[in-house]
N, C-alpha and C. Protein backbone atom coordinates (compact mmCIF):
# COMPACT_ATOMS: atom_id res chain seq x y z
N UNK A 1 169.65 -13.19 171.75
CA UNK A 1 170.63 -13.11 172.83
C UNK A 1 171.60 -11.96 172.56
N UNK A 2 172.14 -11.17 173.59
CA UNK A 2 172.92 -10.13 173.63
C UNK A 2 174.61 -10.63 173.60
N UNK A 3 175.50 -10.47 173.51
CA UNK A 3 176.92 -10.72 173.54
C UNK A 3 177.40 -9.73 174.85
N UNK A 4 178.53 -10.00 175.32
CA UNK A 4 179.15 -8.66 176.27
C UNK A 4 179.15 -7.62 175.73
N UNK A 5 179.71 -7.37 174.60
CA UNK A 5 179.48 -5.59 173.99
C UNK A 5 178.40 -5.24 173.83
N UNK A 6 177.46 -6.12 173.75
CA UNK A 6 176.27 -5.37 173.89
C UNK A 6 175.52 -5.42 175.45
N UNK A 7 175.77 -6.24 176.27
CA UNK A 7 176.06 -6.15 177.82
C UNK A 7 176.70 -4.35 178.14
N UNK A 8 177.44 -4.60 177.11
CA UNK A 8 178.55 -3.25 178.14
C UNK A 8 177.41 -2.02 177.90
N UNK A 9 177.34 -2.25 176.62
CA UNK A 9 176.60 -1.13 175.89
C UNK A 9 174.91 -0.70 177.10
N UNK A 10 174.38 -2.01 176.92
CA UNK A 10 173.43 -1.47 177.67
C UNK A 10 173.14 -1.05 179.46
N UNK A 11 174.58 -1.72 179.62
CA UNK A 11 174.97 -1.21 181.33
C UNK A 11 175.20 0.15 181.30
N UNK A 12 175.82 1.01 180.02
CA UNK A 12 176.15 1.94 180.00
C UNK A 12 175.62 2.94 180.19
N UNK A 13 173.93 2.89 179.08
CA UNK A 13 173.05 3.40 178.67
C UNK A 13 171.89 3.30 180.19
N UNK A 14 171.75 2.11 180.96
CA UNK A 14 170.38 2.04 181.25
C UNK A 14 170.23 3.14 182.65
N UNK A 15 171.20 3.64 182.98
CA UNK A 15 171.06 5.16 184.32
C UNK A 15 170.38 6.05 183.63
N UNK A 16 170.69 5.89 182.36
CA UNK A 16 170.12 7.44 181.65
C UNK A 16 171.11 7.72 180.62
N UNK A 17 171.45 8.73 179.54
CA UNK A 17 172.43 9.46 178.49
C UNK A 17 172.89 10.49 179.28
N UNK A 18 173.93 10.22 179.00
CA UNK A 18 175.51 11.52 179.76
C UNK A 18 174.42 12.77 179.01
N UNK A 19 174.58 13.81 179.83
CA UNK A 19 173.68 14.88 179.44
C UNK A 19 174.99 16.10 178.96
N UNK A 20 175.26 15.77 177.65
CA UNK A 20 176.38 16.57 176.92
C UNK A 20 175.64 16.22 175.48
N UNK A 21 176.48 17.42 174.50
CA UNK A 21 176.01 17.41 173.17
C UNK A 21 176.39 16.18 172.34
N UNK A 22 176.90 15.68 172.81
CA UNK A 22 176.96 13.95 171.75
C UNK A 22 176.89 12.72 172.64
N UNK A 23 175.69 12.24 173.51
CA UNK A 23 176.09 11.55 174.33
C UNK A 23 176.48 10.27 173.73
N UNK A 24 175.93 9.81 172.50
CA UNK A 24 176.20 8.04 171.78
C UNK A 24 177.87 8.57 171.89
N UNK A 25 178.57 9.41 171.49
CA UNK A 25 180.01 9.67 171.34
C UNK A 25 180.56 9.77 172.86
N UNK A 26 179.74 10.06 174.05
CA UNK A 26 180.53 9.91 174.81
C UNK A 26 180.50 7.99 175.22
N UNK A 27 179.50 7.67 175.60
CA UNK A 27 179.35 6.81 175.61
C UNK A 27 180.50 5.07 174.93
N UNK A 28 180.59 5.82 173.94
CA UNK A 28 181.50 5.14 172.97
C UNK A 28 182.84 5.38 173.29
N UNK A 29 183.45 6.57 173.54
CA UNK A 29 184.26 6.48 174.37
C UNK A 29 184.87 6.14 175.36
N UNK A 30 183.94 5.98 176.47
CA UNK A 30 184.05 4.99 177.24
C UNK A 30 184.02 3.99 177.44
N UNK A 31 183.17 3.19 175.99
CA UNK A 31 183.63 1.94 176.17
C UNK A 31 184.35 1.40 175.00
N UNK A 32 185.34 2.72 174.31
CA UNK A 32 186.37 2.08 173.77
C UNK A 32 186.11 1.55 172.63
N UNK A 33 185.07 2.38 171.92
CA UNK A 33 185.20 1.92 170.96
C UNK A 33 184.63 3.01 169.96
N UNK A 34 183.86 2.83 168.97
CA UNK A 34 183.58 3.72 167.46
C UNK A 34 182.24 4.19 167.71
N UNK A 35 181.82 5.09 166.96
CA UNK A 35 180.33 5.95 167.58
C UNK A 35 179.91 5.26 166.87
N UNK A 36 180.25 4.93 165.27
CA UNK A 36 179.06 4.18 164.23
C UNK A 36 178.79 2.57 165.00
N UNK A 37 180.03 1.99 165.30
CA UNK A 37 179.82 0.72 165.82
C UNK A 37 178.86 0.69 167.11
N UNK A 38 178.87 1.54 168.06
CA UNK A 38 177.86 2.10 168.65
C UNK A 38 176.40 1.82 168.31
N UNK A 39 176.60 2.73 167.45
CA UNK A 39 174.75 2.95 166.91
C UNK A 39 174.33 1.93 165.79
N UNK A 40 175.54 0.98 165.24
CA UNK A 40 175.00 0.03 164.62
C UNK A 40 174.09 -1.10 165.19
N UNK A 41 174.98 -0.96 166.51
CA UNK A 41 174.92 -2.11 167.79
C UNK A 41 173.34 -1.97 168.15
N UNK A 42 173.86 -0.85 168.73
CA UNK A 42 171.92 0.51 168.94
C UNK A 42 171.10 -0.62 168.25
N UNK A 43 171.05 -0.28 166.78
CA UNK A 43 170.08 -0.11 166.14
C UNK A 43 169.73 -1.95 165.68
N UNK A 44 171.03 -2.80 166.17
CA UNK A 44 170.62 -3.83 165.70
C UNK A 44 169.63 -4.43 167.05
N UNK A 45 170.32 -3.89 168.25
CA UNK A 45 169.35 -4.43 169.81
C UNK A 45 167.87 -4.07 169.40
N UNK A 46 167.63 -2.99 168.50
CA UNK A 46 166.44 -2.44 168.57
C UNK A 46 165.45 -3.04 167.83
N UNK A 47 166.06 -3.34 166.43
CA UNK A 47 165.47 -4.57 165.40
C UNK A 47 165.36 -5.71 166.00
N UNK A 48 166.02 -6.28 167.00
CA UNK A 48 165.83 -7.54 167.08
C UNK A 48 164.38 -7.49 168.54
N UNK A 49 164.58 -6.41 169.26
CA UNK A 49 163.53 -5.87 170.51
C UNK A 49 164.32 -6.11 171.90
N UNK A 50 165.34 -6.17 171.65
CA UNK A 50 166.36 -6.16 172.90
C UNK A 50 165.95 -4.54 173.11
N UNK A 51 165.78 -3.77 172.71
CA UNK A 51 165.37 -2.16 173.03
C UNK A 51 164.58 -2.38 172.84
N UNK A 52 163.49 -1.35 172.79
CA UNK A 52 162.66 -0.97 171.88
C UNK A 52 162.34 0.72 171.53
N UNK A 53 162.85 1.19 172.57
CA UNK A 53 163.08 2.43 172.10
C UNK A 53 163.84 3.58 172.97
N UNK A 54 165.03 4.52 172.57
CA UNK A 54 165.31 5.29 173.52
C UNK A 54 164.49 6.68 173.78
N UNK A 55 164.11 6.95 174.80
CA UNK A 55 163.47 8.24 174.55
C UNK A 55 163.52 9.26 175.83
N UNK A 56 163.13 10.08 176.25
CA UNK A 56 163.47 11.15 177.45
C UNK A 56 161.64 10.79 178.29
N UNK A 57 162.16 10.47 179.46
CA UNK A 57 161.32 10.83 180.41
C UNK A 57 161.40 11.44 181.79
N UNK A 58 160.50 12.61 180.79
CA UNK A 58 160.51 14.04 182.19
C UNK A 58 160.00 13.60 183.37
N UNK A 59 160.17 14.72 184.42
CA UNK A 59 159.72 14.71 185.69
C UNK A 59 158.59 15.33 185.65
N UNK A 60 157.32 15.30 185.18
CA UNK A 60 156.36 15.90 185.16
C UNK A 60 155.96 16.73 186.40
N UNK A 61 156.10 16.80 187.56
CA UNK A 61 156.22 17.78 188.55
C UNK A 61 157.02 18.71 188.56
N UNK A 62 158.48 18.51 188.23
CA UNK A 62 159.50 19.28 187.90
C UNK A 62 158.88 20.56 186.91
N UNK A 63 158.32 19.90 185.80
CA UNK A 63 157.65 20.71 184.75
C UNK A 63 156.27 21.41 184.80
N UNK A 64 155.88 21.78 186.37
CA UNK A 64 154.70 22.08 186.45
C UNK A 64 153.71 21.76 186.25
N UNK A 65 153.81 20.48 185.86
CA UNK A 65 152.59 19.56 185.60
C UNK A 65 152.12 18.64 186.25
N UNK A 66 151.60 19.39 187.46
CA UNK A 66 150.92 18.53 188.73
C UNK A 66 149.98 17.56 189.05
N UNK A 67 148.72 18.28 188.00
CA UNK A 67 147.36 17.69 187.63
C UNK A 67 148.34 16.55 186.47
N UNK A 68 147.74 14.80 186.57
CA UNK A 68 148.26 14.00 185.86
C UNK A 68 146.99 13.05 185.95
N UNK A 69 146.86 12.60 184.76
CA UNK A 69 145.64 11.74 184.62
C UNK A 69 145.29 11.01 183.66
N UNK A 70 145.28 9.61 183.87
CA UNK A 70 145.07 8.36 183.08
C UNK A 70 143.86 8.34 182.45
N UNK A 71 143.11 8.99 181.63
CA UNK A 71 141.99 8.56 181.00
C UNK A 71 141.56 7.58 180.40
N UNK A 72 140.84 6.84 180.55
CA UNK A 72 140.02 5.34 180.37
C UNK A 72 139.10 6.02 179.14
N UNK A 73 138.27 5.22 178.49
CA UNK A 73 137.84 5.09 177.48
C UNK A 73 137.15 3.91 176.90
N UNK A 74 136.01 3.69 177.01
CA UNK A 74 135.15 2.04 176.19
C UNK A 74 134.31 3.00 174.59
N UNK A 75 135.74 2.47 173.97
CA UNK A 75 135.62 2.83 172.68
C UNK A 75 134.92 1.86 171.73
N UNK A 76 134.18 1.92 170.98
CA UNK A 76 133.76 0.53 169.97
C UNK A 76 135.00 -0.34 169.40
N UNK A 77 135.38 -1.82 169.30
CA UNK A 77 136.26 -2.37 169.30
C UNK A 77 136.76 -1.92 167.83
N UNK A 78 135.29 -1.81 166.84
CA UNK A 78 136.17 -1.85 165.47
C UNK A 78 136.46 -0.73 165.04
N UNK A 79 137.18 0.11 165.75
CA UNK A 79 137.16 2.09 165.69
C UNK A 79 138.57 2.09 166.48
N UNK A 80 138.53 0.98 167.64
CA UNK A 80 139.38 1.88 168.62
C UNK A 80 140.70 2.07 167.58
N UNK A 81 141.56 1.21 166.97
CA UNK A 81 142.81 1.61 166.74
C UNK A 81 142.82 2.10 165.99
N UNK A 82 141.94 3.23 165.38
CA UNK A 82 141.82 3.81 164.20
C UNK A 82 141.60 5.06 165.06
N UNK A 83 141.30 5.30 166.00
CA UNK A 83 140.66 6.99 167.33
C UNK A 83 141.71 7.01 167.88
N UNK A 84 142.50 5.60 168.29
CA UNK A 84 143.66 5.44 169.37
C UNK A 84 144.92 6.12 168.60
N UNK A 85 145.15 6.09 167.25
CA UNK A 85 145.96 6.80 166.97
C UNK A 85 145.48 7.84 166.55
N UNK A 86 144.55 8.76 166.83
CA UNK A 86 144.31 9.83 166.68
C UNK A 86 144.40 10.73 167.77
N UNK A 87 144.02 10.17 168.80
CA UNK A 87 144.43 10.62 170.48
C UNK A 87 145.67 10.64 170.68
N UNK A 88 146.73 9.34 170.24
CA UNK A 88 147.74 9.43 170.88
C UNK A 88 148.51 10.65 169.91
N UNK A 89 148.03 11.18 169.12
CA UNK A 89 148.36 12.29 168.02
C UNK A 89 148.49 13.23 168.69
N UNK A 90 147.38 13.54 169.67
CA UNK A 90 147.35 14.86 170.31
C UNK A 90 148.36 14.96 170.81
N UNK A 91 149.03 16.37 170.88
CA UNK A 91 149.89 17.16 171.19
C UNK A 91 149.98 17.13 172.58
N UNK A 92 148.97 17.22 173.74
CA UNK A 92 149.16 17.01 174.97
C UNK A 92 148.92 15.32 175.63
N UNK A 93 149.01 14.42 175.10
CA UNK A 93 148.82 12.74 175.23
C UNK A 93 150.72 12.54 175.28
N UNK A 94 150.66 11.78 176.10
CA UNK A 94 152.17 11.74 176.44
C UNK A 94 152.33 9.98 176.00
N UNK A 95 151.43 9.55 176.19
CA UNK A 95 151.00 7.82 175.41
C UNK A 95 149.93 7.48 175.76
N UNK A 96 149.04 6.81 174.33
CA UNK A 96 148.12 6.29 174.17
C UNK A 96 148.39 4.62 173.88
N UNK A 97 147.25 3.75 174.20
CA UNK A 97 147.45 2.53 174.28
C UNK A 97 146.00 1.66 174.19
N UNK A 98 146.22 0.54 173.72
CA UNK A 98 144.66 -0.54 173.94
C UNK A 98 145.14 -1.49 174.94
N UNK A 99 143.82 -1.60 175.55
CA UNK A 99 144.25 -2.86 176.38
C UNK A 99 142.28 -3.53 176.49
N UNK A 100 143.07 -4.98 176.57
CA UNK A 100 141.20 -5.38 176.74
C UNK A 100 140.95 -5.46 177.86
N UNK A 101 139.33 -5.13 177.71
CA UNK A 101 138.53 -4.96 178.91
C UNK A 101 138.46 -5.85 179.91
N UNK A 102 138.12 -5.82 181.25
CA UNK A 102 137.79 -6.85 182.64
C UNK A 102 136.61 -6.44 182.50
N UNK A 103 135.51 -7.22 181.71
CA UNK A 103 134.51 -6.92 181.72
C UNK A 103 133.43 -7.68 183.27
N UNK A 104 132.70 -7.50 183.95
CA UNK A 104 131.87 -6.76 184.04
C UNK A 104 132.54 -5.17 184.31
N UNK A 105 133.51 -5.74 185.27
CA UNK A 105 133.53 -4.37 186.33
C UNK A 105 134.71 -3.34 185.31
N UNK A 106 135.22 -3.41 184.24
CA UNK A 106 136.11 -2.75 183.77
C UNK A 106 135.72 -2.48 182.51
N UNK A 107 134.97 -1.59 181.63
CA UNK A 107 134.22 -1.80 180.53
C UNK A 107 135.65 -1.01 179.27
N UNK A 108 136.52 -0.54 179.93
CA UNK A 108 137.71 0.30 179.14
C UNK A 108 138.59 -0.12 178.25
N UNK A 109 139.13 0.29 177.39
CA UNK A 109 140.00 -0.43 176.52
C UNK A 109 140.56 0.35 175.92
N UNK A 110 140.74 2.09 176.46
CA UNK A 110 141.35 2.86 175.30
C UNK A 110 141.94 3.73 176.88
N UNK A 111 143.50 3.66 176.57
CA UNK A 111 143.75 4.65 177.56
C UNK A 111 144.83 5.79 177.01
N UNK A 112 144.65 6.76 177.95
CA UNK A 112 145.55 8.16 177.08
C UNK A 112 145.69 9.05 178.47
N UNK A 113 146.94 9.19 178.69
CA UNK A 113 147.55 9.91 179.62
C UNK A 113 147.94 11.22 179.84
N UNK A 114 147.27 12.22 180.30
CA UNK A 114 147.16 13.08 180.11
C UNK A 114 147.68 14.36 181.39
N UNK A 115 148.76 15.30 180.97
CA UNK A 115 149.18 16.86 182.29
C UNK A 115 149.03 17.74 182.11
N UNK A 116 148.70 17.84 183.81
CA UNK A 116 148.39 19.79 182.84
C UNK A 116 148.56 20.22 184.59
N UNK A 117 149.02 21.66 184.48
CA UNK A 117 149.02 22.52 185.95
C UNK A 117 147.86 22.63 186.59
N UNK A 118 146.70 22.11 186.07
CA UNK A 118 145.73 21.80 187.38
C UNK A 118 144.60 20.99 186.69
N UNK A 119 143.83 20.41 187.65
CA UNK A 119 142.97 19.39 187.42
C UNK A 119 142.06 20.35 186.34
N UNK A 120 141.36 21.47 186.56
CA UNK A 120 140.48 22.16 185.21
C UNK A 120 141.79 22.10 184.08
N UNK A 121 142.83 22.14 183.74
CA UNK A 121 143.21 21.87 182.81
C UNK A 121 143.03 20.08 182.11
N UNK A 122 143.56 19.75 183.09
CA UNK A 122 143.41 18.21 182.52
C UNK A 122 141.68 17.97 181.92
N UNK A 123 140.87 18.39 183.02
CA UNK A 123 139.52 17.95 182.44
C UNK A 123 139.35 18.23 180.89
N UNK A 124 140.19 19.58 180.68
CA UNK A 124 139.91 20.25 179.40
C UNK A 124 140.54 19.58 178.30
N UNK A 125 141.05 18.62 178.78
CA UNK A 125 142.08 17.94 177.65
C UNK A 125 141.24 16.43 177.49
N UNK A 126 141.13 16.26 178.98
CA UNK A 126 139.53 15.42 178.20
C UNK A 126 138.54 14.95 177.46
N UNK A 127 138.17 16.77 177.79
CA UNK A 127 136.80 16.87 176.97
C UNK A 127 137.17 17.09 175.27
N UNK A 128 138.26 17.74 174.82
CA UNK A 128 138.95 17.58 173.99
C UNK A 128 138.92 15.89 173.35
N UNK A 129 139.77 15.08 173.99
CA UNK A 129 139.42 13.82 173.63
C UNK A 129 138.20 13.10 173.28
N UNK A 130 137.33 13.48 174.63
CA UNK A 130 135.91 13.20 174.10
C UNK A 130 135.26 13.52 172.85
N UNK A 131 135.46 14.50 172.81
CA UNK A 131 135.15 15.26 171.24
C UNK A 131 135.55 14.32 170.50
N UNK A 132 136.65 13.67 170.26
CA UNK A 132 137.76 13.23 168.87
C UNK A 132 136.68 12.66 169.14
N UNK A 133 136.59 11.36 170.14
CA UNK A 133 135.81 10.03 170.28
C UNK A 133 134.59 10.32 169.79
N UNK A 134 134.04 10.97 169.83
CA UNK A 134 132.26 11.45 169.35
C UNK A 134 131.89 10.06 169.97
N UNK A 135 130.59 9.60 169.22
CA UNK A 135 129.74 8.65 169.32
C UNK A 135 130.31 7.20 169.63
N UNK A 136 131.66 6.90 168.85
CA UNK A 136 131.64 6.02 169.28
C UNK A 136 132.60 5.28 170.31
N UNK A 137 132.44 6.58 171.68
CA UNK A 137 132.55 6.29 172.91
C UNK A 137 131.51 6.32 173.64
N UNK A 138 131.64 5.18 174.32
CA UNK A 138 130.19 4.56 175.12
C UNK A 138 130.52 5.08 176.68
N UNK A 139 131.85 5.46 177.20
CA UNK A 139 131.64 5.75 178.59
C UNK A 139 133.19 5.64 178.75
N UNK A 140 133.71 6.91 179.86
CA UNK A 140 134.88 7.55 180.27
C UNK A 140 135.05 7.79 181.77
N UNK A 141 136.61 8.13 181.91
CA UNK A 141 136.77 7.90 183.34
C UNK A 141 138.08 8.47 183.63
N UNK A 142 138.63 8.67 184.49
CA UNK A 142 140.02 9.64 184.91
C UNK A 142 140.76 9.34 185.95
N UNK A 143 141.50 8.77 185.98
CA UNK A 143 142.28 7.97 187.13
C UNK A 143 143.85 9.06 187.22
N UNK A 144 143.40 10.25 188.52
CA UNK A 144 144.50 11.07 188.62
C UNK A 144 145.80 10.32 189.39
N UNK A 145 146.66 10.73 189.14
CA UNK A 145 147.98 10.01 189.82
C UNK A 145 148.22 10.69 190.92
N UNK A 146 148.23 9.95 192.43
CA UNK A 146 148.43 10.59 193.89
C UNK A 146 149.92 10.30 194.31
N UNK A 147 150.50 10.25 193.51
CA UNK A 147 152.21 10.04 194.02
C UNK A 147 152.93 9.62 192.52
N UNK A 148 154.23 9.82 192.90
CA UNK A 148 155.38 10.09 191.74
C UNK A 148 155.79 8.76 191.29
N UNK A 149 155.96 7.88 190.23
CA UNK A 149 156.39 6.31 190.38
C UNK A 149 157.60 6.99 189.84
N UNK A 150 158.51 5.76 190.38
CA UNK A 150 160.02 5.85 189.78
C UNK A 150 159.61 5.19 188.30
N UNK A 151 160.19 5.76 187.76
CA UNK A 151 160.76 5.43 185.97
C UNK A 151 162.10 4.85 185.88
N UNK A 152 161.91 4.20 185.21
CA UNK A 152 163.33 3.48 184.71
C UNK A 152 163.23 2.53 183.44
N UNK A 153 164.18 2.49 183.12
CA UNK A 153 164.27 1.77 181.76
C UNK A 153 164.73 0.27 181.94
N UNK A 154 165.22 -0.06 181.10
CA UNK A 154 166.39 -1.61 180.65
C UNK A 154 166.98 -1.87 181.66
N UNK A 155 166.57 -2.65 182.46
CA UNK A 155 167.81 -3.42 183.70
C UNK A 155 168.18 -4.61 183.39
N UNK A 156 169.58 -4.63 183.85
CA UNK A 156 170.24 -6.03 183.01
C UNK A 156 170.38 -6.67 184.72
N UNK A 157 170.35 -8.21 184.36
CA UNK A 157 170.59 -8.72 185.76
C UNK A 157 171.80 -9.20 185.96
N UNK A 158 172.06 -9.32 187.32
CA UNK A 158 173.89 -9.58 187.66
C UNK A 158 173.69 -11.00 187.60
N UNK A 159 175.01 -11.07 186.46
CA UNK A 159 175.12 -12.42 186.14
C UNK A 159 175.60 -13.33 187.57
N UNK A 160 175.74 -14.57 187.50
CA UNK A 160 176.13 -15.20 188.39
C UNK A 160 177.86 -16.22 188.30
């Protein structure tokens, strides 16, 4: 369970970080209190999984990165999380993940998300992947994204 200061804290945080060179310090400022007590707070929401992580998410259109594409993957089960962090390694994988299969009709279980300024780029980042996977990928697939989803983080609900 969270307390109000940590209520305040994460009402503070969940629009986004004040886009200045110390935002935990502005932040803290505003709510009146200490930067360390701050990031102690941070870091205890985070241990316990009240967070789980802060991090920046771009506008991938903004960034010229039009072509966007979910790659699927039916990796051998006793490999995948041993390839899966080798994909999500790659430099152009923005997150990699397992999930189990809907088997008949869904044979996938390895996915890795992948941009690039046009669809021949993305393929190329693909086939790239494919490579890592060698042999023991049994069959692949590319699910491009046709519209922008809103992103958002941590929403706290209005108490009553």
């Amino acid at each position: 369970m969270i307390d109000d200061t940590d209520r305040q804290i994460i009402a503070a945080m969940q629009g986004g970080l004040p886009l200045v060179p110390a935002p935990f310090a502005e932040i803290a400022s505003r709510l009146e209190m200490d930067e360390g007590d701050l990031m102690a707070r941070i870091a205890a929401m985070k241990a316990s999984g009240v967070i789980r992580r802060i991090a920046a998410a771009p506008n991938h259109y903004k960034l010229g990165m039009t072509a966007n594409g979910m790659t699927v993957w039916d990796v051998e089960d006793a490999r995948v999380a041993e390839l899966g962090a080798q994909v999500g390694a790659l430099p152009f994988v923005t997150h990699c993940y397992e999930r189990p299969r809907a088997l008949p009709d869904w044979p996938y279980n390895l996915f890795a998300m992948v941009h690039g300024a046009s669809g021949d780029e993305v393929e190329e980042k693909r086939a790239q992947i494919a490579a890592l996977l060698g042999a023991a990928c049994r069959g692949h697939d590319i699910l491009y994204s046709t519209r922008i989803l809103k992103k958002t983080g941590l929403r706290l609900k209005e108490r009553n």
